[in-house]
Protein backbone atom coordinates (compact mmCIF):
# COMPACT_ATOMS: atom_id res chain seq x y z
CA UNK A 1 89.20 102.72 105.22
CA UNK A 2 91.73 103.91 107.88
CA UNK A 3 91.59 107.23 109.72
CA UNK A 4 87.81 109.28 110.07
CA UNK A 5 85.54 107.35 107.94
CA UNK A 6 84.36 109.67 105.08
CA UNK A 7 81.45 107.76 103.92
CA UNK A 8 78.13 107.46 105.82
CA UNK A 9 76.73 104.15 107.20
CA UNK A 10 74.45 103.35 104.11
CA UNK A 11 77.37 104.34 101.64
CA UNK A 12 79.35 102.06 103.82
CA UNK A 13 76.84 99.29 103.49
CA UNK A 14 76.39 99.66 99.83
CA UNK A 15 79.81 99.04 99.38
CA UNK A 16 80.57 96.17 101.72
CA UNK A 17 77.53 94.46 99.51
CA UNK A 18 80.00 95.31 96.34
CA UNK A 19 83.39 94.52 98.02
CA UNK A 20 81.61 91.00 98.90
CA UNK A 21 80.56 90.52 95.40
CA UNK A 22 84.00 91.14 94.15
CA UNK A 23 85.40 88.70 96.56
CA UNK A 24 83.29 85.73 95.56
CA UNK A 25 83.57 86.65 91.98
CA UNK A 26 86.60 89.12 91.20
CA UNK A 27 85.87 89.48 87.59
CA UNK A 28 82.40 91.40 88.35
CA UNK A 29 84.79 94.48 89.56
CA UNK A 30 84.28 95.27 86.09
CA UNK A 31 81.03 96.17 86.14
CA UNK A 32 81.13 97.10 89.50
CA UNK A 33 83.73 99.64 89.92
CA UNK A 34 82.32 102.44 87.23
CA UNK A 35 78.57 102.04 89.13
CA UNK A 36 80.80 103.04 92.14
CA UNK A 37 79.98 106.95 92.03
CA UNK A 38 76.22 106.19 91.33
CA UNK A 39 75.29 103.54 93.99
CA UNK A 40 77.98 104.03 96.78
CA UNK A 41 78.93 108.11 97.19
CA UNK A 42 80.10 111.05 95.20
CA UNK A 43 82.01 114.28 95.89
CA UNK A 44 84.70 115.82 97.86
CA UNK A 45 86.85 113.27 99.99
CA UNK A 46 89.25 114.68 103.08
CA UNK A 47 91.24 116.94 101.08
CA UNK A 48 87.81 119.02 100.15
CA UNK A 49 88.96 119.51 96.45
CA UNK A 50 85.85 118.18 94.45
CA UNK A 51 88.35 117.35 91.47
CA UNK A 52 90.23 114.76 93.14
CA UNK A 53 93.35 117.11 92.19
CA UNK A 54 94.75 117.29 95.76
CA UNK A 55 93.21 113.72 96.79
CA UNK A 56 90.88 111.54 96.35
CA UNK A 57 87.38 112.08 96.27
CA UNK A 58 84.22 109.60 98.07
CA UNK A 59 84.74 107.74 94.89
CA UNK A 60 87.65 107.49 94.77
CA UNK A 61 87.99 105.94 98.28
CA UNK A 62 85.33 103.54 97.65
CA UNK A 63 86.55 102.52 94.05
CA UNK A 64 90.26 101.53 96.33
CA UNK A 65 88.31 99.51 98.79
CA UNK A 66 87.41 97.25 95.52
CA UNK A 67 90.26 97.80 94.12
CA UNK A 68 91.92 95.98 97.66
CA UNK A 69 89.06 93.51 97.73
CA UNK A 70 90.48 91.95 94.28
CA UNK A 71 94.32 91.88 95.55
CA UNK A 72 92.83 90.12 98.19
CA UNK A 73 90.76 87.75 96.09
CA UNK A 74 93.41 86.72 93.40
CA UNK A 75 97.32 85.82 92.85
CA UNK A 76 99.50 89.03 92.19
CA UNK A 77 99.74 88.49 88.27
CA UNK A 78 96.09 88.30 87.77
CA UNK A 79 94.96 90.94 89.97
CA UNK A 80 97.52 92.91 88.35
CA UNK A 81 95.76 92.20 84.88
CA UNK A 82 92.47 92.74 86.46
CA UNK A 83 93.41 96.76 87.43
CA UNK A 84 95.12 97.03 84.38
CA UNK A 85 92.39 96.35 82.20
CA UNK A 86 90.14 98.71 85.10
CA UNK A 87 92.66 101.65 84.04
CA UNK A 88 92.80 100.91 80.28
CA UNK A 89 88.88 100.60 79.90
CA UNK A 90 87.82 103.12 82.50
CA UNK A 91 87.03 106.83 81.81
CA UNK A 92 89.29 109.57 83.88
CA UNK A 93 87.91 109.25 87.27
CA UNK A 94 87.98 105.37 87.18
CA UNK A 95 91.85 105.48 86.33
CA UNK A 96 91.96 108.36 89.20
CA UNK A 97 91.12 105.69 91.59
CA UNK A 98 93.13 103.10 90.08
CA UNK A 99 96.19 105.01 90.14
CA UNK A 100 95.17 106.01 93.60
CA UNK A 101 95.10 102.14 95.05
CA UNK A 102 98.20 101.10 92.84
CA UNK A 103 100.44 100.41 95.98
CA UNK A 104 97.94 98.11 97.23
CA UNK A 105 99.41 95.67 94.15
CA UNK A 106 102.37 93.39 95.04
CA UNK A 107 105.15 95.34 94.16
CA UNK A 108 107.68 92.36 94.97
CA UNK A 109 106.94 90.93 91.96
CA UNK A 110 108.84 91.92 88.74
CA UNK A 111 105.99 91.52 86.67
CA UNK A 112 103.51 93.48 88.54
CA UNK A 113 106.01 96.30 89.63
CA UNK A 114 106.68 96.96 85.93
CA UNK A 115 102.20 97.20 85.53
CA UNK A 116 102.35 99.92 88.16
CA UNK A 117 105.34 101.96 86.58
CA UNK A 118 103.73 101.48 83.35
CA UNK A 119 100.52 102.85 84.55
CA UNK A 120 102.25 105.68 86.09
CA UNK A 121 104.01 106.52 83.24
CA UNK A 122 100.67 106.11 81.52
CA UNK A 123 99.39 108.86 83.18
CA UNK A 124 102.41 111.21 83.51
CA UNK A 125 102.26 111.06 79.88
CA UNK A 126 98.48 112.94 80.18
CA UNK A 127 97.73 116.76 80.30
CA UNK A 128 95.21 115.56 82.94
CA UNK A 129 95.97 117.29 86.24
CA UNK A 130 94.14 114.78 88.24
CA UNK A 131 96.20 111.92 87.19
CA UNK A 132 99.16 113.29 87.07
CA UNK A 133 98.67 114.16 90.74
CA UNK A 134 97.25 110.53 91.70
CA UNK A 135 100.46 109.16 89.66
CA UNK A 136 102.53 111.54 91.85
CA UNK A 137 101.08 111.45 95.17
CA UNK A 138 100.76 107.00 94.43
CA UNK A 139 103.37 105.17 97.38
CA UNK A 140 103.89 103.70 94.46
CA UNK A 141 105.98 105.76 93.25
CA UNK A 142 108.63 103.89 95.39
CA UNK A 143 109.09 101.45 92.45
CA UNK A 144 110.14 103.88 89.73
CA UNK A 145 113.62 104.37 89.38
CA UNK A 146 115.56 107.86 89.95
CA UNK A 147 115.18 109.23 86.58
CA UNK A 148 111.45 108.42 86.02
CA UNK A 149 110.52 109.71 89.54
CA UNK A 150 112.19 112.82 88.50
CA UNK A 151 110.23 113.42 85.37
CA UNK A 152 107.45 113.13 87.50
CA UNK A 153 108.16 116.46 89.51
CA UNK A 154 109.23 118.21 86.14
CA UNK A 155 105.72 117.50 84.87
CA UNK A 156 104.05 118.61 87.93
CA UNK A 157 106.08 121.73 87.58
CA UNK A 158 104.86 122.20 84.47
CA UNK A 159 101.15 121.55 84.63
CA UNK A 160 100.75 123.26 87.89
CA UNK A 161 100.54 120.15 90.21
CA UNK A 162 101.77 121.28 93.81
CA UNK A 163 105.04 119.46 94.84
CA UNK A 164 103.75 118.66 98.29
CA UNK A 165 102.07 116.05 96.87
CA UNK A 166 104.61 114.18 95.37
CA UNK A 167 105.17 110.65 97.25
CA UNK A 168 108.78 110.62 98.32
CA UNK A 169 109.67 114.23 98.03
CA UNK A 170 111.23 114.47 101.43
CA UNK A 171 114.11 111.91 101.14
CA UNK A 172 114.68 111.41 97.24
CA UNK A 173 115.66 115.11 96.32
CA UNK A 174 119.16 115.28 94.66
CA UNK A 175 121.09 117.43 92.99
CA UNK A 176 120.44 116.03 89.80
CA UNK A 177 116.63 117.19 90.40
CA UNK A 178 118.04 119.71 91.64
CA UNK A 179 119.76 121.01 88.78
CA UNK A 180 116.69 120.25 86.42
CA UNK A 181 114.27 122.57 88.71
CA UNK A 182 117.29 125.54 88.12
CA UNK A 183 117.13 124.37 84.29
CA UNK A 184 113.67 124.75 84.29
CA UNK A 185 113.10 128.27 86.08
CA UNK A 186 116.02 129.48 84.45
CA UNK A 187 114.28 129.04 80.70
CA UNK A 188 110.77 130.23 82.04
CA UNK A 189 112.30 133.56 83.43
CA UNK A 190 114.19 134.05 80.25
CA UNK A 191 110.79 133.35 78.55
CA UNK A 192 109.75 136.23 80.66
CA UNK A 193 107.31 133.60 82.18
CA UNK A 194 106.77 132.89 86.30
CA UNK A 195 108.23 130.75 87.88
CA UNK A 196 106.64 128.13 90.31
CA UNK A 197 107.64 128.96 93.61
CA UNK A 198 107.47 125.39 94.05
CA UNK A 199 110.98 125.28 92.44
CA UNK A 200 112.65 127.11 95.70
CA UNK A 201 112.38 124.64 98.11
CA UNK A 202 114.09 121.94 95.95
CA UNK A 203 116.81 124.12 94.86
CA UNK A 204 117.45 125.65 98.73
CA UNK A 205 118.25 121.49 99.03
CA UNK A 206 121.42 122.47 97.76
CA UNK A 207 122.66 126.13 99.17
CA UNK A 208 125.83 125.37 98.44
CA UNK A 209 125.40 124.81 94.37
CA UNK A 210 123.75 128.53 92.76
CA UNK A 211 122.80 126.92 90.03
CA UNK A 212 121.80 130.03 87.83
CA UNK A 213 120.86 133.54 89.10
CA UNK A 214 117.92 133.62 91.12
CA UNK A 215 115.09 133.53 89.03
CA UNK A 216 111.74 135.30 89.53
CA UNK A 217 109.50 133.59 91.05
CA UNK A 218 105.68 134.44 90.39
């Protein structure tokens, strides 16, 4: 793990023990990887949100280190397979961390990129706040295409998922987005609903298009 180390040194030693284990034998991530909360760390990572809403929790963070420990261990299709089957079998905070260590996949090839946007769009498709966030805040959102990445902001508009967190906000805002964020405050103020502030930043992008009458934020 990069930056301050959030685990403690027997957490840390408990899951070098596991990440070795995976190595020599990558299929026993299986069983390894839901034991992860019990026998390595639970709770609050860095971000301090205990839901794993606005990053990811001790789990989390040791579930990734595994989750790197099979890229590592096997060719790009078949680790692929490997974290796909993690995410289709796992309950809501094992997918969490798989979405979470998606990027660490090999992106450059065809077949695995379209696992991870699958995945994503597996998620994005959930009322589930914390995946829809660990879909949106993944670097690998850098493999979905314009229109899918832009879905993904419209549905963390509409669950409540803060924009900040959305990998790639910062250089792939267009007016197309844009105009959906204007769409979408527009109908809630007519609705007589808030509207996300979250929705002024992208739309002061673009000073020079109005859009719609200022809505009302809330």
């Amino acid at each position: 793990m990069s930056g301050s180390e959030p685990l403690d040194d027997k957490a840390r030693s408990v899951l070098a023990s596991l990440c070795a284990q995976v190595a020599e034998r990558p299929s026993r991530v299986a069983v390894l990887f839901p034991a992860v909360g019990r026998r390595v760390a639970r709770g609050p990572g860095p971000s301090g949100d205990p839901t794993g809403t606005l990053g990811p929790t001790l789990e989390d963070l040791a579930r990734i280190e595994l989750l790197r420990t099979v890229v590592e261990s096997l060719p790009p299709r078949d680790a692929a397979t490997e974290v796909t089957d993690l995410y289709e079998y796992g309950d809501a905070d094992e997918k969490r961390a798989v979405l979470h260590g998606l990027h660490l996949l090999d992106g450059a090839v065809p077949d695995v990129a379209g696992t991870v946007r699958n995945l994503l769009a597996d998620a994005l498709r959930t009322n589930d706040t914390r995946l829809i966030a660990a879909a949106a805040a993944s670097p690998a959102q850098s493999l979905s295409d314009d229109h899918a990445w832009r879905q993904t902001v419209l549905k963390c508009l509409f669950v409540g998922v803060p924009l900040r967190l959305v990998a790639g906000l910062d250089t792939r805002v267009d007016l197309e987005l844009a105009r959906m964020c204007a769409d979408f405050a527009h109908e809630r103020s007519a609705a007589g609903r808030s509207v996300p502030a979250d929705t002024r930043p992208v739309l002061d992008r673009f000073p020079e298009h109005p859009f719609h009458e200022r809505p009302q934020e809330g």
